[in-house]
C-alpha atoms as a PDB file:
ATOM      1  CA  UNK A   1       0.000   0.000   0.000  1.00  0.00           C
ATOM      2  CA  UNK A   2       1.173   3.446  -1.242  1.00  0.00           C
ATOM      3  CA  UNK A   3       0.939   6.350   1.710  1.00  0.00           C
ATOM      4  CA  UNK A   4       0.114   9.973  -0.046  1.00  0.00           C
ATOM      5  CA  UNK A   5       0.052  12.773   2.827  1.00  0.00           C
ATOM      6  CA  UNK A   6      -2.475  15.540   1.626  1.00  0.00           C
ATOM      7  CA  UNK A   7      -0.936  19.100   0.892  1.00  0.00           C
ATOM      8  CA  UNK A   8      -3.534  21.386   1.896  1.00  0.00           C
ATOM      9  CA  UNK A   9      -7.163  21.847   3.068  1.00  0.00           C
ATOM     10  CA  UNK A  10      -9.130  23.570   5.915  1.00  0.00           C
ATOM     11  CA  UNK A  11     -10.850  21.425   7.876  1.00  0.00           C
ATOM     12  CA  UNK A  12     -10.246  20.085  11.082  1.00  0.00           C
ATOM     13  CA  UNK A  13      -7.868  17.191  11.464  1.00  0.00           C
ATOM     14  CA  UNK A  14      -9.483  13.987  12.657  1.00  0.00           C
ATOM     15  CA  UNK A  15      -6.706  13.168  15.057  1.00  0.00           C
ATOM     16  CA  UNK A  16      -4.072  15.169  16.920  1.00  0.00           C
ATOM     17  CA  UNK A  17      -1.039  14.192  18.036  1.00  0.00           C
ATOM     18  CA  UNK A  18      -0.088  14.422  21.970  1.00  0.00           C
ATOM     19  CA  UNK A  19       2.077  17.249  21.810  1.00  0.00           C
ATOM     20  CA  UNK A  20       0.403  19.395  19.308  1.00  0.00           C
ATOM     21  CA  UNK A  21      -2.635  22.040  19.910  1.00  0.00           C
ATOM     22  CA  UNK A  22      -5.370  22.197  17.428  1.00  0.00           C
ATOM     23  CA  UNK A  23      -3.960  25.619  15.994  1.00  0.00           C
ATOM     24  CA  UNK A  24      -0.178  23.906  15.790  1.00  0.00           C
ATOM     25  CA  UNK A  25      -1.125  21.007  13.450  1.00  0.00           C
ATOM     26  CA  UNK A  26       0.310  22.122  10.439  1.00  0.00           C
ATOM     27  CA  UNK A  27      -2.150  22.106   7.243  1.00  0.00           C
ATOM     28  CA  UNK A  28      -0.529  18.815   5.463  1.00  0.00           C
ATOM     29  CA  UNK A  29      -1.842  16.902   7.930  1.00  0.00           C
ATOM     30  CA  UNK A  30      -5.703  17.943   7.670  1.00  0.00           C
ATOM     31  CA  UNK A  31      -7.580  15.462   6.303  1.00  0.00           C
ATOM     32  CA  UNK A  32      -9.787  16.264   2.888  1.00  0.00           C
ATOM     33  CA  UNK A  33     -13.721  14.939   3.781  1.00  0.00           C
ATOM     34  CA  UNK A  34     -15.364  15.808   0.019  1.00  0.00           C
ATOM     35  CA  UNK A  35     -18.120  13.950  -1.114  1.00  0.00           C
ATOM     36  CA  UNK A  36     -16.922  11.617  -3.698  1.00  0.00           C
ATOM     37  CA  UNK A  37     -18.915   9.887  -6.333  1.00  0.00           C
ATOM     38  CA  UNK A  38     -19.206   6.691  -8.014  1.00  0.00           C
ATOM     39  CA  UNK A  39     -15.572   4.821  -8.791  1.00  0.00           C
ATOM     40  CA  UNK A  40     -16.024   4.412 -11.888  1.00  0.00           C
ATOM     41  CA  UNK A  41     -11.935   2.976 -12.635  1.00  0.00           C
ATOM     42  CA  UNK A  42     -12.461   0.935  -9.773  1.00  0.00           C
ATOM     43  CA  UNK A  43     -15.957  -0.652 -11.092  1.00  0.00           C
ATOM     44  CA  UNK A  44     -14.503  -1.266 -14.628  1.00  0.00           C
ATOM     45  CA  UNK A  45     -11.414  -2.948 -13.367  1.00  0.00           C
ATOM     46  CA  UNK A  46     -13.888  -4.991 -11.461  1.00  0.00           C
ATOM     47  CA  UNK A  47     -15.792  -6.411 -13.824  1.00  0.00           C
ATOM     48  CA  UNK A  48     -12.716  -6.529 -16.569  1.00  0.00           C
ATOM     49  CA  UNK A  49     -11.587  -9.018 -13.386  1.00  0.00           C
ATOM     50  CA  UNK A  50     -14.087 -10.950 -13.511  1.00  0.00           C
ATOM     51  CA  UNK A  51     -14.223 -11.655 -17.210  1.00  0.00           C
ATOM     52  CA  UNK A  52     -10.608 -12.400 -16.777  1.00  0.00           C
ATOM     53  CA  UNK A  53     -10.451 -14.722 -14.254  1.00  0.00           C
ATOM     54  CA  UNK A  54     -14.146 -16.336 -15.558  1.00  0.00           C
ATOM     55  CA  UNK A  55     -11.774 -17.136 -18.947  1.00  0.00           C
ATOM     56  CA  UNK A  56      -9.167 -18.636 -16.465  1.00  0.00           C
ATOM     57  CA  UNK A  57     -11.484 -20.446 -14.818  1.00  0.00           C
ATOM     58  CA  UNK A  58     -12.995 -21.881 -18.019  1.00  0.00           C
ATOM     59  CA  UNK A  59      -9.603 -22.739 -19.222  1.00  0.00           C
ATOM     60  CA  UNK A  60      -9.010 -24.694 -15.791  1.00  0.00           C
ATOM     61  CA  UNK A  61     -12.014 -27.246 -17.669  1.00  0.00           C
ATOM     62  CA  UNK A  62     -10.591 -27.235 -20.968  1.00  0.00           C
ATOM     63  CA  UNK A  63     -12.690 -24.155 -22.271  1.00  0.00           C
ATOM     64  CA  UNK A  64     -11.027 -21.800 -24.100  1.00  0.00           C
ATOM     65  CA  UNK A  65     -13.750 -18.768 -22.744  1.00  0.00           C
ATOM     66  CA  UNK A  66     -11.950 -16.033 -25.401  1.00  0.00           C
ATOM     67  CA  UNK A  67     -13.612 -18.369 -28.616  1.00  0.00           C
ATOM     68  CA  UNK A  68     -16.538 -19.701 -26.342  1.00  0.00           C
ATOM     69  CA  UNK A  69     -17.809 -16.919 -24.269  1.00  0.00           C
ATOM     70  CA  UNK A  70     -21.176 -18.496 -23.933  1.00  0.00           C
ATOM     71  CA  UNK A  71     -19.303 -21.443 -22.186  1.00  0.00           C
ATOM     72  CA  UNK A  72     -17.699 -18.648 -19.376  1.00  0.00           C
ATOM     73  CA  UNK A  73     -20.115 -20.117 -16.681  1.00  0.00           C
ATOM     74  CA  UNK A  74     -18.027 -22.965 -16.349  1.00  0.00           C
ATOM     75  CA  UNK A  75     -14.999 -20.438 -14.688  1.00  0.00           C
ATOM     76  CA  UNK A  76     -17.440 -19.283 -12.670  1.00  0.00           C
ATOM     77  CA  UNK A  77     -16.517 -21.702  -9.550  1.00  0.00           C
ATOM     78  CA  UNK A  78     -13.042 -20.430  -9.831  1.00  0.00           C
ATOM     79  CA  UNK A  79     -13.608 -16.785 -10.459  1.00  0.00           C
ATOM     80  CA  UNK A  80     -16.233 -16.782  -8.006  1.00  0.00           C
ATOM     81  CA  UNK A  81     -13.654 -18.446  -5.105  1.00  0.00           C
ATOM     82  CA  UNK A  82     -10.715 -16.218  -6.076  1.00  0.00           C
ATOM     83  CA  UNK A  83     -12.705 -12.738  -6.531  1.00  0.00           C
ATOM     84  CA  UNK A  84     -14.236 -13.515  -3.133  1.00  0.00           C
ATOM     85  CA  UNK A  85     -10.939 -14.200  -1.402  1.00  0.00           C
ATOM     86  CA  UNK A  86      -9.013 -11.156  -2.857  1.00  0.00           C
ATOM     87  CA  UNK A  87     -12.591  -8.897  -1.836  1.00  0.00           C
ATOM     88  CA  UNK A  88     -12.661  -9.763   1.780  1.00  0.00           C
ATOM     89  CA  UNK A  89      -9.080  -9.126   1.807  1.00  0.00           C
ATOM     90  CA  UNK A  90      -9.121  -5.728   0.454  1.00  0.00           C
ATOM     91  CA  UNK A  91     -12.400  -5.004   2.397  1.00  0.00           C
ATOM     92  CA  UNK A  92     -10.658  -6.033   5.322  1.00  0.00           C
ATOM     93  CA  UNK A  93      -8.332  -3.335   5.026  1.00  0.00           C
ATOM     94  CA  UNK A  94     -10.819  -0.580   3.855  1.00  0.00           C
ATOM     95  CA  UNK A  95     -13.002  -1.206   6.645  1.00  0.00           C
ATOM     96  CA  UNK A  96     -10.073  -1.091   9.617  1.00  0.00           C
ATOM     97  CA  UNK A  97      -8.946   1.820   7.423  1.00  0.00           C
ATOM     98  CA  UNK A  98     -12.803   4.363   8.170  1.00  0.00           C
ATOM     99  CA  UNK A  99     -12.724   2.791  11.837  1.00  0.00           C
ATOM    100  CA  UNK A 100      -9.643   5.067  12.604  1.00  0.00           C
ATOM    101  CA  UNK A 101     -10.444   7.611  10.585  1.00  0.00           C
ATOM    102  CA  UNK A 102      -7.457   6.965   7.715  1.00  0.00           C
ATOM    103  CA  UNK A 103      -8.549   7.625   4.011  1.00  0.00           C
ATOM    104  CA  UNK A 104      -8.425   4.945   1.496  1.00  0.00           C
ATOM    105  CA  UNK A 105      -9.817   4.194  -2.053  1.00  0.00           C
ATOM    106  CA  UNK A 106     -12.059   1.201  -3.196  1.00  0.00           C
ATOM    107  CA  UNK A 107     -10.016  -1.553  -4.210  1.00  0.00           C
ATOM    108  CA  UNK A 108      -8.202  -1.682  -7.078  1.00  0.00           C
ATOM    109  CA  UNK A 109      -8.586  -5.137  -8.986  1.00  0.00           C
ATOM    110  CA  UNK A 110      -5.974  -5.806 -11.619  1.00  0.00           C
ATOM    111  CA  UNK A 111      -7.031  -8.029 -14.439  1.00  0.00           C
ATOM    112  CA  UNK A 112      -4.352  -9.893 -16.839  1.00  0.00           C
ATOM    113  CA  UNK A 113      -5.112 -12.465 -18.882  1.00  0.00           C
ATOM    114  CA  UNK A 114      -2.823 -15.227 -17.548  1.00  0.00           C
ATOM    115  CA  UNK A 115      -3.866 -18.868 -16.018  1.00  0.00           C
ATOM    116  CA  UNK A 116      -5.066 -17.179 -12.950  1.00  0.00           C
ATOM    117  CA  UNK A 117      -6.924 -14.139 -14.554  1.00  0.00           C
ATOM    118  CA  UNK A 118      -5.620 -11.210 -12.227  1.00  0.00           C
ATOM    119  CA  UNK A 119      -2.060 -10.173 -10.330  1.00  0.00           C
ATOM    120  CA  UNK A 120      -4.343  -9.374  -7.198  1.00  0.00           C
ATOM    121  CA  UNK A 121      -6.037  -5.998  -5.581  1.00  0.00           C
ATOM    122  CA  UNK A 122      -5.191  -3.162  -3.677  1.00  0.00           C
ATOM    123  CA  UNK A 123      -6.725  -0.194  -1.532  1.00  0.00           C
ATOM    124  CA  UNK A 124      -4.363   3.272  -1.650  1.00  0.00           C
ATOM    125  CA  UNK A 125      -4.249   5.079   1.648  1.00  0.00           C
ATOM    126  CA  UNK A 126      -5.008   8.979   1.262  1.00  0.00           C
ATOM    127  CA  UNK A 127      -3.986  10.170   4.284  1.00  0.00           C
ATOM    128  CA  UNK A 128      -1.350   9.391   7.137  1.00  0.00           C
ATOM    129  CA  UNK A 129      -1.652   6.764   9.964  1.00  0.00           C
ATOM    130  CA  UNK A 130      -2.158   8.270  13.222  1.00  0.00           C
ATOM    131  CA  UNK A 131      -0.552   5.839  15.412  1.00  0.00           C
ATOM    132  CA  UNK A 132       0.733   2.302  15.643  1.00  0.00           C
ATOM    133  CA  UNK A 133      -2.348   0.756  17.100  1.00  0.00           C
ATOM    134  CA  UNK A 134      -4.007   1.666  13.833  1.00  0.00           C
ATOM    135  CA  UNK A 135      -1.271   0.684  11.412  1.00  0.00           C
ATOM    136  CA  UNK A 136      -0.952  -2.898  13.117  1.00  0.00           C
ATOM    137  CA  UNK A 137      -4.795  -3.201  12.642  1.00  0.00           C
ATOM    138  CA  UNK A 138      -5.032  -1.698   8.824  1.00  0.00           C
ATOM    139  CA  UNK A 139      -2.297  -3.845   8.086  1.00  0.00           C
ATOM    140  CA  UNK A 140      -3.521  -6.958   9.707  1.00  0.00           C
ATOM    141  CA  UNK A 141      -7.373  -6.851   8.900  1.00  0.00           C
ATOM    142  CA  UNK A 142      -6.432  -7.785   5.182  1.00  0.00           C
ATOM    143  CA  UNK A 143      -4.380 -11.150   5.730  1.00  0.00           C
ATOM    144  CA  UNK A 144      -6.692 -11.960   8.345  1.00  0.00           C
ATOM    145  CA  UNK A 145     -10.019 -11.486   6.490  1.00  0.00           C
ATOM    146  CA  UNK A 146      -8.162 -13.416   3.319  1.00  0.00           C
ATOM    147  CA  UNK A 147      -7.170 -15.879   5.428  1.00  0.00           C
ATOM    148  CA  UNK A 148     -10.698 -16.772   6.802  1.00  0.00           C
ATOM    149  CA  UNK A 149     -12.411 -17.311   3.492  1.00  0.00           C
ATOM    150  CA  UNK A 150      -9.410 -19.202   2.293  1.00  0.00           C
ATOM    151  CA  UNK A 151      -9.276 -22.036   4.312  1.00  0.00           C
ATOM    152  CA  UNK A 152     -12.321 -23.344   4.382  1.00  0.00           C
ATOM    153  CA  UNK A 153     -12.130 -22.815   0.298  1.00  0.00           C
ATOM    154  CA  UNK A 154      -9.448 -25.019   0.534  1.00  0.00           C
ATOM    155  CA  UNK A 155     -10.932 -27.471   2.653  1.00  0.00           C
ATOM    156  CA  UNK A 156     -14.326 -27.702   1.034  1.00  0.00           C
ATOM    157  CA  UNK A 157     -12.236 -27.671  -2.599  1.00  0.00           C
ATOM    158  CA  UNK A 158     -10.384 -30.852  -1.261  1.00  0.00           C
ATOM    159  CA  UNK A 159     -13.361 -32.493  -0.972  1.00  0.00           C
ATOM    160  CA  UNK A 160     -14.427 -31.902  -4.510  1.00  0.00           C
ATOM    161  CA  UNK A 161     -11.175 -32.395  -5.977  1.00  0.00           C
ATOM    162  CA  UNK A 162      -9.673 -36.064  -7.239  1.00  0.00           C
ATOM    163  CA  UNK A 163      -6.988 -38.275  -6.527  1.00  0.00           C
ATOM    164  CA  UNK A 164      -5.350 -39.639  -9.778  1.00  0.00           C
ATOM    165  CA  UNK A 165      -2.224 -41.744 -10.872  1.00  0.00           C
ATOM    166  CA  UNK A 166       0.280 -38.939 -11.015  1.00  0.00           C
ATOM    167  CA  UNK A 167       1.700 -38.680 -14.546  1.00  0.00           C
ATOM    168  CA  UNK A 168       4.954 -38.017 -14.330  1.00  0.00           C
ATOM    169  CA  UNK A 169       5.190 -35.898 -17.427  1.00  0.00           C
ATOM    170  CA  UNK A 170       8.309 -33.997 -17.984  1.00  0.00           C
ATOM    171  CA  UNK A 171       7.905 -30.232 -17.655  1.00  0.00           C
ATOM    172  CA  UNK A 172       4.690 -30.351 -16.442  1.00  0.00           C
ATOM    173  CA  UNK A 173       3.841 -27.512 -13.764  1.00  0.00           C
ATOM    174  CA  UNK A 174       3.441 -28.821  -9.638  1.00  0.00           C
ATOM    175  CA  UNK A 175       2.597 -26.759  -7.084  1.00  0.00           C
ATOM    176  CA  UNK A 176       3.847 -26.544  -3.572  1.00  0.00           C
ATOM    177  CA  UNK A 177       2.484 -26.974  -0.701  1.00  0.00           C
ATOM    178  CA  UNK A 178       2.506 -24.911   2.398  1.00  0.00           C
ATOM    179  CA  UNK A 179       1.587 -26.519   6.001  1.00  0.00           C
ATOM    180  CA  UNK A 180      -1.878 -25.586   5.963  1.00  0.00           C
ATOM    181  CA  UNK A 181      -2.329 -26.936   2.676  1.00  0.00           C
ATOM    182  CA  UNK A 182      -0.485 -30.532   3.798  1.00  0.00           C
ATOM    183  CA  UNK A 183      -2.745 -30.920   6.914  1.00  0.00           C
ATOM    184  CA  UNK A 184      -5.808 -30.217   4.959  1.00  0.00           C
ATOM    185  CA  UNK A 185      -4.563 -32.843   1.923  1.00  0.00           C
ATOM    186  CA  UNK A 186      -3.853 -35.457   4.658  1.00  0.00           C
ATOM    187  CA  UNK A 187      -7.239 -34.624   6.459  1.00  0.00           C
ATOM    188  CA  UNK A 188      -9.532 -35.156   3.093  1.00  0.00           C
ATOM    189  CA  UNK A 189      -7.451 -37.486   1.546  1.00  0.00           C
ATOM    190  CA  UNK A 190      -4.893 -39.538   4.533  1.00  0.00           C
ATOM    191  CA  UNK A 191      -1.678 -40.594   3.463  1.00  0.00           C
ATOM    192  CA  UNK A 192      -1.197 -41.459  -0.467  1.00  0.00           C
ATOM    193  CA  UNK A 193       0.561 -43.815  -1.988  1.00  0.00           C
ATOM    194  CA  UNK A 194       4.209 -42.428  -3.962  1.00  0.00           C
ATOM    195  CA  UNK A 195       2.554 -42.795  -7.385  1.00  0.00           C
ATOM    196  CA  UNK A 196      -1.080 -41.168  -6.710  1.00  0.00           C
ATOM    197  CA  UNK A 197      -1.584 -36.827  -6.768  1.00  0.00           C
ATOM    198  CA  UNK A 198      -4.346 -35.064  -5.962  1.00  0.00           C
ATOM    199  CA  UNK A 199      -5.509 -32.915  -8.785  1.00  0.00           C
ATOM    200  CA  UNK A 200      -6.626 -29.531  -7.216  1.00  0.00           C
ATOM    201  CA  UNK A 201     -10.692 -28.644  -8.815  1.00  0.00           C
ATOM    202  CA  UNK A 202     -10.788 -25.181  -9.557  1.00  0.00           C
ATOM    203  CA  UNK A 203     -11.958 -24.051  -5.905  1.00  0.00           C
ATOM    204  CA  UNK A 204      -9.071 -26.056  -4.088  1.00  0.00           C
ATOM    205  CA  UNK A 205      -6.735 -23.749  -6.913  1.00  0.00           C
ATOM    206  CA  UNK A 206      -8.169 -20.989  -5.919  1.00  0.00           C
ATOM    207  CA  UNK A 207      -7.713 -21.103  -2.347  1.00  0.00           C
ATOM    208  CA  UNK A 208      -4.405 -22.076  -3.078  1.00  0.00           C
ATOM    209  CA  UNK A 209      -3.722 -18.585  -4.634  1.00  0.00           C
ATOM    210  CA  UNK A 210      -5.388 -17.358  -1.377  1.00  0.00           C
ATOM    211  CA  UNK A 211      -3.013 -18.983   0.670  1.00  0.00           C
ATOM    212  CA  UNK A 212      -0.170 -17.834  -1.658  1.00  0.00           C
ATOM    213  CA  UNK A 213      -1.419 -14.099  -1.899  1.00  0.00           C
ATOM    214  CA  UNK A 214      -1.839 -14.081   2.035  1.00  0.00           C
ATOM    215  CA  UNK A 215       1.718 -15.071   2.684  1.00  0.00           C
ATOM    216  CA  UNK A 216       3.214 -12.405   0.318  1.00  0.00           C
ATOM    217  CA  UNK A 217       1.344  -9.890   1.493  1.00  0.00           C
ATOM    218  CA  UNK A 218       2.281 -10.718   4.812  1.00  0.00           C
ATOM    219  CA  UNK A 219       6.358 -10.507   4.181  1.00  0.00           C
ATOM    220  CA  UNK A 220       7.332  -7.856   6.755  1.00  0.00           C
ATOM    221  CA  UNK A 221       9.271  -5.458   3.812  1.00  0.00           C
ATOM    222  CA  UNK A 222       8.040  -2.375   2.243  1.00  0.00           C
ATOM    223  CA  UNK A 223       4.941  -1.394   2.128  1.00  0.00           C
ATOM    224  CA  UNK A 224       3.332  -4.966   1.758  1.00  0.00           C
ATOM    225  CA  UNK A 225       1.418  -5.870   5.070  1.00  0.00           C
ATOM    226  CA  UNK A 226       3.467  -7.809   6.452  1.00  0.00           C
ATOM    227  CA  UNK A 227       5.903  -4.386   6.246  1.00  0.00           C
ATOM    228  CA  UNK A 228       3.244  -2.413   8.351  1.00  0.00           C
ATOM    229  CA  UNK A 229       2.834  -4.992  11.370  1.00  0.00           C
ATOM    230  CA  UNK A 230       6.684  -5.120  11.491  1.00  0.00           C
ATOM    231  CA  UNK A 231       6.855  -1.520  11.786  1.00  0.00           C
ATOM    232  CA  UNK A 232       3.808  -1.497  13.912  1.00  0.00           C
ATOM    233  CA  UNK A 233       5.588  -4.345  16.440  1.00  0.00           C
ATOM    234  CA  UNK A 234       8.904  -3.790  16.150  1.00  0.00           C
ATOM    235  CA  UNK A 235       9.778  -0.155  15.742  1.00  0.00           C
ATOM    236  CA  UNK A 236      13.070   0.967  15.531  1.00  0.00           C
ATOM    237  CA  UNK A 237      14.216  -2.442  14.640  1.00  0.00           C
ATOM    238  CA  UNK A 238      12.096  -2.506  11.534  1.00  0.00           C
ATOM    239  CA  UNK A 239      14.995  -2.455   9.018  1.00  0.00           C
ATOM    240  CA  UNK A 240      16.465  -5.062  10.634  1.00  0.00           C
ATOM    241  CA  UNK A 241      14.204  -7.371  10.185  1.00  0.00           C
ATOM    242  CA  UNK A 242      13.281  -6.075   6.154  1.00  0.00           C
ATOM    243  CA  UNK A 243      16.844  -6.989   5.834  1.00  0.00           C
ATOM    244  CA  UNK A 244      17.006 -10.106   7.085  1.00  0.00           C
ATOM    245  CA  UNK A 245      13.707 -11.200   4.739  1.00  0.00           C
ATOM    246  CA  UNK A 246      14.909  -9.568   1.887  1.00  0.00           C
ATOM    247  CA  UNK A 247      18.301 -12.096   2.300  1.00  0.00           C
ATOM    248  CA  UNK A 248      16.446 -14.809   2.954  1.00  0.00           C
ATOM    249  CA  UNK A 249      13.951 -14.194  -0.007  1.00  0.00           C
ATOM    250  CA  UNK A 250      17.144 -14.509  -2.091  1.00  0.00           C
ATOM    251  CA  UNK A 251      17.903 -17.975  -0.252  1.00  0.00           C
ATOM    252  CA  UNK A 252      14.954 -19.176  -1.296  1.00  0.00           C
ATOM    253  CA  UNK A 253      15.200 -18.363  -4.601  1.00  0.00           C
ATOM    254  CA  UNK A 254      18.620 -19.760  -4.502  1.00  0.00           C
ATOM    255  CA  UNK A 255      17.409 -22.754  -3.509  1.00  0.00           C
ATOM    256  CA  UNK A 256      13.901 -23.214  -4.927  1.00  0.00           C
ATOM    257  CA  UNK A 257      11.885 -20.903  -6.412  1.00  0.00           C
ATOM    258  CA  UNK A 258      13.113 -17.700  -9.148  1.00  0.00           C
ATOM    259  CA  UNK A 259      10.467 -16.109  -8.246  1.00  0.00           C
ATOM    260  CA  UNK A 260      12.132 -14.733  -5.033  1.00  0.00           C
ATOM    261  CA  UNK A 261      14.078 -13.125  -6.804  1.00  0.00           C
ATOM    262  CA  UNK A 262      11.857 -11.011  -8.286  1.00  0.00           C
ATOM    263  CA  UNK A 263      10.190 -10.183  -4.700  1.00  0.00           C
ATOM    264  CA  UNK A 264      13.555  -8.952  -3.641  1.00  0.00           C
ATOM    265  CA  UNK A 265      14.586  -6.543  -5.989  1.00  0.00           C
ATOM    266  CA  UNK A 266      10.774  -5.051  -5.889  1.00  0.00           C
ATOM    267  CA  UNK A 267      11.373  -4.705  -2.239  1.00  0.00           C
ATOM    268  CA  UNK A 268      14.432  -2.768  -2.912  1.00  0.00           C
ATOM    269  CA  UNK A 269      12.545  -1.127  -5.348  1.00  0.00           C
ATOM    270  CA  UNK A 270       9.717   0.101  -2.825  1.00  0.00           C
ATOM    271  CA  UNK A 271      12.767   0.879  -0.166  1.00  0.00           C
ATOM    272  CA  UNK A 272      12.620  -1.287   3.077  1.00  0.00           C
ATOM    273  CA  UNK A 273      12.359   2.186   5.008  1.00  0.00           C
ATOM    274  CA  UNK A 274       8.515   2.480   6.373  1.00  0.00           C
ATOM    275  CA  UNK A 275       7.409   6.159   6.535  1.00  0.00           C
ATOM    276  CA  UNK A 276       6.493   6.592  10.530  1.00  0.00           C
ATOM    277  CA  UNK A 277       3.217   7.040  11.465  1.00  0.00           C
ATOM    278  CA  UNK A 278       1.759  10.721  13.455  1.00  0.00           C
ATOM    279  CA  UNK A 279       2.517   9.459  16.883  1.00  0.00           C
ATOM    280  CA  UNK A 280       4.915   6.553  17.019  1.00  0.00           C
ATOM    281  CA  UNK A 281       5.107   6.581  20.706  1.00  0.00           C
ATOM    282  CA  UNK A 282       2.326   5.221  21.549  1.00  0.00           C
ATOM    283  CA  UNK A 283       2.352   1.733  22.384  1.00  0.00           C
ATOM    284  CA  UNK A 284       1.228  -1.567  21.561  1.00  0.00           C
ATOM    285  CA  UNK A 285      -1.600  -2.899  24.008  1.00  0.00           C
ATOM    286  CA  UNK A 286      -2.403  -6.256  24.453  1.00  0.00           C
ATOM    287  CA  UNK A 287      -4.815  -7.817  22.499  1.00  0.00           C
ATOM    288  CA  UNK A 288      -2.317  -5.872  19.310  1.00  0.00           C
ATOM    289  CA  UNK A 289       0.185  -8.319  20.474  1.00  0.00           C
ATOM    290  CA  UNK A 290      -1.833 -10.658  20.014  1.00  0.00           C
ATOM    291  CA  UNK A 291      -2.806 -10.256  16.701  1.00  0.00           C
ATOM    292  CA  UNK A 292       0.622  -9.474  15.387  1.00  0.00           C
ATOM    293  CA  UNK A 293       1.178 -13.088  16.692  1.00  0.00           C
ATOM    294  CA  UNK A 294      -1.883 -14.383  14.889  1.00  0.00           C
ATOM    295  CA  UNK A 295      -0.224 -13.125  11.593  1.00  0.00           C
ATOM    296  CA  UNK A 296       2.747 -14.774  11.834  1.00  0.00           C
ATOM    297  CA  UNK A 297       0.810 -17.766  12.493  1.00  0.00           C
ATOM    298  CA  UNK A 298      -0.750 -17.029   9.671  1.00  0.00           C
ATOM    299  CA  UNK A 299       2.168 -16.484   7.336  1.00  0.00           C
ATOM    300  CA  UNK A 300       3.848 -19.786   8.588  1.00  0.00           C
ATOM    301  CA  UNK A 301       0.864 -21.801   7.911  1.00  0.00           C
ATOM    302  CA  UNK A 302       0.544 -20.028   4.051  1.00  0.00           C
ATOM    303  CA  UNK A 303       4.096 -19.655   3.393  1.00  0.00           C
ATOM    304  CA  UNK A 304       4.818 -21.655   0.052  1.00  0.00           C
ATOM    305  CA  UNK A 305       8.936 -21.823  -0.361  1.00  0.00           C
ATOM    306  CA  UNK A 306       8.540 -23.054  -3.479  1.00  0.00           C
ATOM    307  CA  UNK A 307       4.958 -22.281  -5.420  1.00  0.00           C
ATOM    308  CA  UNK A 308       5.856 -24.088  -8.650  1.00  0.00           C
ATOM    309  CA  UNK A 309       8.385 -26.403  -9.944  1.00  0.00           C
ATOM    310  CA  UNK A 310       8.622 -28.605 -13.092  1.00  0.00           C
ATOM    311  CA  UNK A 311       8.642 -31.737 -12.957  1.00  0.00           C
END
């Protein structure tokens, strides 16, 4: 998420730091409250998403939905799944995002016409944090309403989804499994023998890219999410711990997955630094703790070291 502080306006601010007085609060940090109308960018990269990911979804059956749009309903179990997971998420945020007063846009939905139909969402924040307490929670309320309409996608998917001779093709595409994703295989399915795979149906695949897109998000670099609930928990030792991901996202990609590679240098891209939020002195409480704590659960469970891998 991208942090814009406003340059001017008039109005009252909507939160004032400790040591300030009302007339002291210089006018970059007043907060703009103009009626806005429809989002119409955000509504047409909506729907373009769900044509997108309805043609991916089709293609996950053997439809090819750009020749046979009449046959799209058949992505629709996929699209559905994946729209709903990416949503929450980015509803998640928005919502934390009014309860302490921060500004922040509809989500943006990206559509791209790959085998998953989209490269995710996002919400912009218009205005700064105030404190910690509300940076841990914008942060967090995304990962954490992702992660709740991912697993049981996952688990009900499982139950729809087969277990087949694997095929042993070479170069064809494997996923990887995270922990969450192994408990929930040996729950539906037990132990299998070396020369069965499950083949994921197209709501299992989706919550699979839920899983994936929650532990991203939840790195603790940049600007991602994980990024603010470092900053949030850890302060002053934030760049520490940006740089220690940032070398081990290289060790994985060293040893597994490319891909890493590619989350590293856009981390260095972004810049590991975390702007600070209004009042950074005020601290953590309790039940914060807690929740950072749930996220890291979280991204352990979802973590994926390697996503894909030929076979």
């Amino acid at each position: 998420m991208n942090q814009q502080y406003p340059t001017s306006g008039n109005r009252p601010p909507t939160y004032r730091p400790l040591d300030m007085t009302l007339q002291e609060v210089p006018p970059w940090l007043v907060q703009e409250t103009r009626p806005q109308g429809i989002p119409w960018l955000n509504v047409f990269l909506f729907f373009a998403t769900i044509y997108t990911t309805l043609v991916a979804g089709a293609a996950f059956e053997g439809i090819n939905g750009f020749t046979e749009p009449w046959l799209l309903g058949a992505g629709m179990p996929f699209s559905f799944t994946l729209l709903a997971i990416l949503g929450i998420h980015e509803l998640g945020h928005f919502a934390m995002s009014r309860y302490h007063g921060v500004q922040a846009t509809w989500p943006y939905f990206i559509p791209v016409p790959t085998f998953i139909g989209t490269f995710g969402a996002m919400i912009k924040l218009k205005s700064p944090m105030p404190d910690k307490r509300a940076l841990l929670d914008i942060g967090a309320a995304g990962p954490v309403a992702g992660f709740l309409v991912a697993v049981p996608a996952i688990f009900f998917g499982l139950e729809v989804s087969e277990v087949a001779p694997s095929t042993g093709v070479d170069g064809a595409l494997q996923l990887g499994d995270s922990l969450l994703l192994l408990l929930a295989e040996r729950w539906a399915f037990g132990e299998l023998p070396a020369d069965q795979a499950i083949h994921l149906g197209p709501v299992a695949f989706a919550g699979w890219i839920g899983l994936l897109v929650t532990a991203l998000n939840l790195l603790p670099v940049a600007q991602l999410d994980g990024g603010h609930i470092a900053y949030a928990v850890f302060g002053k030792y934030y760049q520490a711990v940006a740089r220690v991901t940032l070398v081990a996202m290289v060790g994985m990609g060293f040893l597994g997955w490319p891909g890493w590679y590619v989350w590293a240098i856009l981390s260095i891209i972004f810049k590991l630094r975390h702007p600070p939020t209004l009042n950074d002195y005020v601290p953590l409480d309790r039940k914060r703790n807690i929740l950072a704590v749930c996220c890291l659960i979280i991204f352990i469970l979802c973590l994926i070291p390697v996503p894909f891998q030929q076979i």
